[in-house]
N, C-alpha and C. Protein backbone atom coordinates (compact mmCIF):
# COMPACT_ATOMS: atom_id res chain seq x y z
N UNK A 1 10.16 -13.12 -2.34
CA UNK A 1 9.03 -13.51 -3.17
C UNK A 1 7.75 -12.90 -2.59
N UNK A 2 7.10 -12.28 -3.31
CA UNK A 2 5.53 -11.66 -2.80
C UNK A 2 4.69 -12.37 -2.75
N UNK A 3 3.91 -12.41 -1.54
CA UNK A 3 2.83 -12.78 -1.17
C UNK A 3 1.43 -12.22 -1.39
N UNK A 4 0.56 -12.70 -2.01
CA UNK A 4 -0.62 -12.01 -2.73
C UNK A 4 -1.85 -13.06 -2.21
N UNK A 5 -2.73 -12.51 -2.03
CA UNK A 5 -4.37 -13.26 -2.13
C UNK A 5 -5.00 -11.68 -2.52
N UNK A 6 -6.39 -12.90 -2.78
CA UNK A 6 -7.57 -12.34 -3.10
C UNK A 6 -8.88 -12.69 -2.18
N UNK A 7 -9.43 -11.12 -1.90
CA UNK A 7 -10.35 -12.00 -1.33
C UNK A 7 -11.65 -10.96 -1.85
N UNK A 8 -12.90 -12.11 -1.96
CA UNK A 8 -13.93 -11.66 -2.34
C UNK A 8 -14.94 -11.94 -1.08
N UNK A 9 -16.07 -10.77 -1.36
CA UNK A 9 -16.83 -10.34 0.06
C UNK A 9 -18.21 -10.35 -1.29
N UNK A 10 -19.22 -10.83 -0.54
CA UNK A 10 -20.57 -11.25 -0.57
C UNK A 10 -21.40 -11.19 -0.03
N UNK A 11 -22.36 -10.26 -0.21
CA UNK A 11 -23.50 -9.19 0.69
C UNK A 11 -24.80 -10.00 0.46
N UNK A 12 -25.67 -10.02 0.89
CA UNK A 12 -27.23 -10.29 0.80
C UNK A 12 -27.80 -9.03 0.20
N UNK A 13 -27.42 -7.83 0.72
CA UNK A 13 -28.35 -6.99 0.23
C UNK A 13 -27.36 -5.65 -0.30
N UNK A 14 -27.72 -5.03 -0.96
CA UNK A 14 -26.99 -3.84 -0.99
C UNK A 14 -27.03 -2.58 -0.46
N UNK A 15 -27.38 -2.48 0.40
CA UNK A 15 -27.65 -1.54 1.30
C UNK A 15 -27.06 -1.76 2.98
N UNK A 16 -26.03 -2.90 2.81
CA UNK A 16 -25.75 -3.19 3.85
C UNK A 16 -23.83 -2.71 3.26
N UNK A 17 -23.53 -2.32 4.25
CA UNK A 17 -22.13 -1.50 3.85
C UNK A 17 -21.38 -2.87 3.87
N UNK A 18 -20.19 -3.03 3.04
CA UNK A 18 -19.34 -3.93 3.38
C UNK A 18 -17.93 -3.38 4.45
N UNK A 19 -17.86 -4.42 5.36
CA UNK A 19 -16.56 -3.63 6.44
C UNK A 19 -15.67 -3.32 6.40
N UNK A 20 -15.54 -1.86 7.01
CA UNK A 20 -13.83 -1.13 6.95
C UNK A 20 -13.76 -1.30 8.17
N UNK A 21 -12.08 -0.76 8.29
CA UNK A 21 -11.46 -0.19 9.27
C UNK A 21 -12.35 0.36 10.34
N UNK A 22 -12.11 0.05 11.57
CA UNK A 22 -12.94 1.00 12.31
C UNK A 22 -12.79 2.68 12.63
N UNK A 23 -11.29 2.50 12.38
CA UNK A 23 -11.06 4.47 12.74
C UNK A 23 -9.78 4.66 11.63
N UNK A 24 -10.20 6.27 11.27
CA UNK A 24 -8.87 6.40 10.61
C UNK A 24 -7.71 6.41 10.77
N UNK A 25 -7.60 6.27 12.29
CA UNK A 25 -6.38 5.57 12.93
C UNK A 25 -5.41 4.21 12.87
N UNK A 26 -6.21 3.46 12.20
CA UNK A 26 -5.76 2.31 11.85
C UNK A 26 -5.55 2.68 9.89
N UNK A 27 -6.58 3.06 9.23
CA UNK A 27 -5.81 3.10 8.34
C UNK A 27 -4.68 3.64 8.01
N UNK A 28 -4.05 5.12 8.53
CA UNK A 28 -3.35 5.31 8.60
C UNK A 28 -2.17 5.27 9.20
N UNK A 29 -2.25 4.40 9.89
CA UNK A 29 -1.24 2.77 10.51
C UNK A 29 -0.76 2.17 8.91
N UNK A 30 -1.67 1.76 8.72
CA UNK A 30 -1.81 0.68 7.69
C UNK A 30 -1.06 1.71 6.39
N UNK A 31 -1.12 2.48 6.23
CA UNK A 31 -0.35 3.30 4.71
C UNK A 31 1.05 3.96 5.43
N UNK A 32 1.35 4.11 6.48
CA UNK A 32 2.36 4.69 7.27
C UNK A 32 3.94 3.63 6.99
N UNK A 33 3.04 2.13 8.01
CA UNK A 33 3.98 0.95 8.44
C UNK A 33 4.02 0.17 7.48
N UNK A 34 3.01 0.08 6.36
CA UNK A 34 2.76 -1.20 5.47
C UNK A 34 2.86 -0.74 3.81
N UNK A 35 2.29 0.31 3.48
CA UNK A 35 2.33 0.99 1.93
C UNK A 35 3.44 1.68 1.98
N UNK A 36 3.74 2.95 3.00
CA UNK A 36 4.93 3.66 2.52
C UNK A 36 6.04 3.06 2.65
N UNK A 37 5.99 2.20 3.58
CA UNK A 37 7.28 1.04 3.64
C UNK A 37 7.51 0.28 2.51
N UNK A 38 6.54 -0.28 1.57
CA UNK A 38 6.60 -0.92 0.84
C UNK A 38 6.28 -2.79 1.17
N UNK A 39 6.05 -3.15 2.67
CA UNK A 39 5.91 -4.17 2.49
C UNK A 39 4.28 -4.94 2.43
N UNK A 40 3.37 -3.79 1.90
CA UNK A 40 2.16 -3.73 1.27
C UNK A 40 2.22 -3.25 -0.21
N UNK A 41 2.82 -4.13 -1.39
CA UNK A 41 3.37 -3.29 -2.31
C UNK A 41 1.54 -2.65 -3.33
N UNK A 42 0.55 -3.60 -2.62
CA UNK A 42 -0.68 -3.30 -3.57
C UNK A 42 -1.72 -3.62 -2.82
N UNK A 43 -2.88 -3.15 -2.11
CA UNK A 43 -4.30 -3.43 -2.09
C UNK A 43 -5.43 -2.52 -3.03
N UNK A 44 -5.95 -2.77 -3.73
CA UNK A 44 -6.82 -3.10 -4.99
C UNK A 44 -8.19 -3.39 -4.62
N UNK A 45 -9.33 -2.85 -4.97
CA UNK A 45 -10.56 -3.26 -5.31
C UNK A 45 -10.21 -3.47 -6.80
N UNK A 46 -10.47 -4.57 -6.76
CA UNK A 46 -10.23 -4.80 -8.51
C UNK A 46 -12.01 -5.13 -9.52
N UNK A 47 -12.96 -5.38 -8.47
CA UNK A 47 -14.41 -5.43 -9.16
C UNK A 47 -15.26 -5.03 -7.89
N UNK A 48 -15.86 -4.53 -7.89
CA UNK A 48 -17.60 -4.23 -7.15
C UNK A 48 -18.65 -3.55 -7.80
N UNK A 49 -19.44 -4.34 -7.23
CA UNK A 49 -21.19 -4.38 -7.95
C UNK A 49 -21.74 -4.46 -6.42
N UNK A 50 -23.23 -4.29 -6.75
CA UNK A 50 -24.39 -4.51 -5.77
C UNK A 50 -24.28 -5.28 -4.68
N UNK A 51 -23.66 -6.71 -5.34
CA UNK A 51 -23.54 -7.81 -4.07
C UNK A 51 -21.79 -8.27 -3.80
N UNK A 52 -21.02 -7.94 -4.66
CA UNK A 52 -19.91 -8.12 -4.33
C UNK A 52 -18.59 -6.95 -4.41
N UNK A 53 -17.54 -7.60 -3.97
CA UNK A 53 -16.72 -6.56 -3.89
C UNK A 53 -15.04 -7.09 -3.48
N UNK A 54 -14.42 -7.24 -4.89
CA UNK A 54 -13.29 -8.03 -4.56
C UNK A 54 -12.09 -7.06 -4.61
N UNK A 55 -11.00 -7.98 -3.58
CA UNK A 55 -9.71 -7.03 -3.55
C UNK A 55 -8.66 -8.08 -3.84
N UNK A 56 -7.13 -7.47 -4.40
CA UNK A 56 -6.38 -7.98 -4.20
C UNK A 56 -4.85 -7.12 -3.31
N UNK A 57 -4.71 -8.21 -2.54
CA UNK A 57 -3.65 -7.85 -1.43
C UNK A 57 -2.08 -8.61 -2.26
N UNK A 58 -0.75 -7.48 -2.16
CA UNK A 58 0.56 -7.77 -2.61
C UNK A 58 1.08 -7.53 -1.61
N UNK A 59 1.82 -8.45 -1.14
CA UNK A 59 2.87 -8.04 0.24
C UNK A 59 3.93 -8.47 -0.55
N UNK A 60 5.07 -7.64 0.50
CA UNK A 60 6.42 -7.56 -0.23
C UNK A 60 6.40 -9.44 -0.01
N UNK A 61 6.83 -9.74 0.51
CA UNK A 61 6.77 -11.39 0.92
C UNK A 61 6.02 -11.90 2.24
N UNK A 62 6.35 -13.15 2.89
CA UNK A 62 4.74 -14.28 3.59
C UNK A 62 5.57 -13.06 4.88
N UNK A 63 6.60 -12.94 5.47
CA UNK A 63 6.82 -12.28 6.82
C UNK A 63 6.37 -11.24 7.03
N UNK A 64 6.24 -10.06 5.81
CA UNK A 64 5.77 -8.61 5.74
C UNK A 64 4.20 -9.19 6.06
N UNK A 65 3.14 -9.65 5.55
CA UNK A 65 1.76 -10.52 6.08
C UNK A 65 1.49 -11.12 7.37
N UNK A 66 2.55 -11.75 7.33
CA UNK A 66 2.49 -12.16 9.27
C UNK A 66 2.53 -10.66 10.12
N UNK A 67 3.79 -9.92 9.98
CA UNK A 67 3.94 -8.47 10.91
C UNK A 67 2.47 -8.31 10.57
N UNK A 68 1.75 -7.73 9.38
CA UNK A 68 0.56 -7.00 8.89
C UNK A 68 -0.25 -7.77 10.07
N UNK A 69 -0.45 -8.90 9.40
CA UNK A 69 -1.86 -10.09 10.51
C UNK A 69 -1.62 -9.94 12.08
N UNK A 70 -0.71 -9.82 12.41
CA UNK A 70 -0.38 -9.94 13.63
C UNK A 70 0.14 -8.19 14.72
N UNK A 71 0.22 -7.29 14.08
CA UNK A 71 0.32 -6.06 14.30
C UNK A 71 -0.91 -5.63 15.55
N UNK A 72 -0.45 -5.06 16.65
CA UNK A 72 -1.00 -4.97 17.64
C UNK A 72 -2.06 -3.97 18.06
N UNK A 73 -1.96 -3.07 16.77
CA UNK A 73 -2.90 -2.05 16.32
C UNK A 73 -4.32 -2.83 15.30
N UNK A 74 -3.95 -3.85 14.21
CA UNK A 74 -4.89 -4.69 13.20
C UNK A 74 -5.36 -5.43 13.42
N UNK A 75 -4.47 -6.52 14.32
CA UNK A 75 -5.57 -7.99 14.34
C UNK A 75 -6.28 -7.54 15.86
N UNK A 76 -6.50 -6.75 16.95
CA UNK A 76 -7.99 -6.44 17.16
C UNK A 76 -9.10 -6.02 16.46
N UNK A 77 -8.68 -6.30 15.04
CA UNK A 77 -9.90 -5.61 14.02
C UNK A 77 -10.36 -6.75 13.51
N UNK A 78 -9.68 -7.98 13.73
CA UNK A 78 -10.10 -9.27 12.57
C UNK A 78 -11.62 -9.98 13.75
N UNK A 79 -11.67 -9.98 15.06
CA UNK A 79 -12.77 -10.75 15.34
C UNK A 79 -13.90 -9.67 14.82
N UNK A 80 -13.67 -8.04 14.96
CA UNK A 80 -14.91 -7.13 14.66
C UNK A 80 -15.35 -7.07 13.55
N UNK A 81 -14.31 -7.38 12.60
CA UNK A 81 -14.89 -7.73 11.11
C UNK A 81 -15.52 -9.13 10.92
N UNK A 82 -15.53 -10.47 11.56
CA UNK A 82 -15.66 -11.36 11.76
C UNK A 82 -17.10 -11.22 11.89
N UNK A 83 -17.21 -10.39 13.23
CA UNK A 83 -18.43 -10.87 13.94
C UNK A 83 -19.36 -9.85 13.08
N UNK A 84 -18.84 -8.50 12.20
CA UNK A 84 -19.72 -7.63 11.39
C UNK A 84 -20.31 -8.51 9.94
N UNK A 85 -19.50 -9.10 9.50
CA UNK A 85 -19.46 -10.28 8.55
C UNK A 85 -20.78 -10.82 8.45
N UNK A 86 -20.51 -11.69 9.96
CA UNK A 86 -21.26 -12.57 10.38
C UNK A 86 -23.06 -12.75 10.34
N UNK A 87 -22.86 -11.47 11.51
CA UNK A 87 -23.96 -11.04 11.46
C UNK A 87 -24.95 -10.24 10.39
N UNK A 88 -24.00 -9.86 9.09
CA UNK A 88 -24.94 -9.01 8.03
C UNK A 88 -25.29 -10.10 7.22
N UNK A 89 -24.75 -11.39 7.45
CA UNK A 89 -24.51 -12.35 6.70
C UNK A 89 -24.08 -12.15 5.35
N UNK A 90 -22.53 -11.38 4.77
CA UNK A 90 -21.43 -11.49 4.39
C UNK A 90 -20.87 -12.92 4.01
N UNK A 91 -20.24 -13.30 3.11
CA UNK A 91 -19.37 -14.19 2.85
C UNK A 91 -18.01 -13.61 2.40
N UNK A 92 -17.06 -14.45 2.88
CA UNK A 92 -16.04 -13.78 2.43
C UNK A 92 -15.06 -15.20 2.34
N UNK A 93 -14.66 -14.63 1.34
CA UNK A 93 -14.05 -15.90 0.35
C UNK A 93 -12.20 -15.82 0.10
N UNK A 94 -11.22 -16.00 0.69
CA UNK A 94 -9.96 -15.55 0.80
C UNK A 94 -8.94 -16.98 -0.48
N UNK A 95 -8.49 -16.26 -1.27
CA UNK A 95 -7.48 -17.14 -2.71
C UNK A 95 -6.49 -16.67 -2.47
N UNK A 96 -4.98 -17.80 -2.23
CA UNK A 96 -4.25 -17.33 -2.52
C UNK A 96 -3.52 -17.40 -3.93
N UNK A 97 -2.64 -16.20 -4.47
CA UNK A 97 -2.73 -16.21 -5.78
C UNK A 97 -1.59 -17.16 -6.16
């Protein structure tokens, strides 16, 4: 069964970038181990405007998401997005579907 959320990101200003990846090293981690494998079957910007910018995430199922979240190359990226978030004052809003 696939595992899906949505999550929407919420800027103050528009001129403030919303956060990626830090190197193309990780994304292409991420389309290598997770898309060409298939157990990323979809990530989606599905709306962005000025102040927002939503995605939706399809994992093959909840274990393919755990490997993803927990991958030893990615989740050193979750406090830097955290603390980039934070500080631009970002909201970010996570649904699961």
């Amino acid at each position: 069964m696939t595992y899906s959320f949505e999550k929407t990101s919420v800027r103050p200003d528009p001129n403030i970038p919303f956060w990626t990846w830090s190197t193309t090293e990780i994304s292409n981690h991420i389309t290598n181990a997770y898309i060409n494998t298939g157990k990323l079957e979809s990530l989606n910007i599905i709306e962005e405007h000025e102040f927002l910018e939503k995605k939706t995430y399809i994992f093959k199922d909840k274990p393919s998401f755990n490997e993803f979240n927990t991958d030893p190359l990615i989740s050193p990226e979750w406090p830097k997005r955290n603390k980039y978030n934070a500080d631009n004052n970002i909201v970010v809003i996570r649904t699961e579907l």
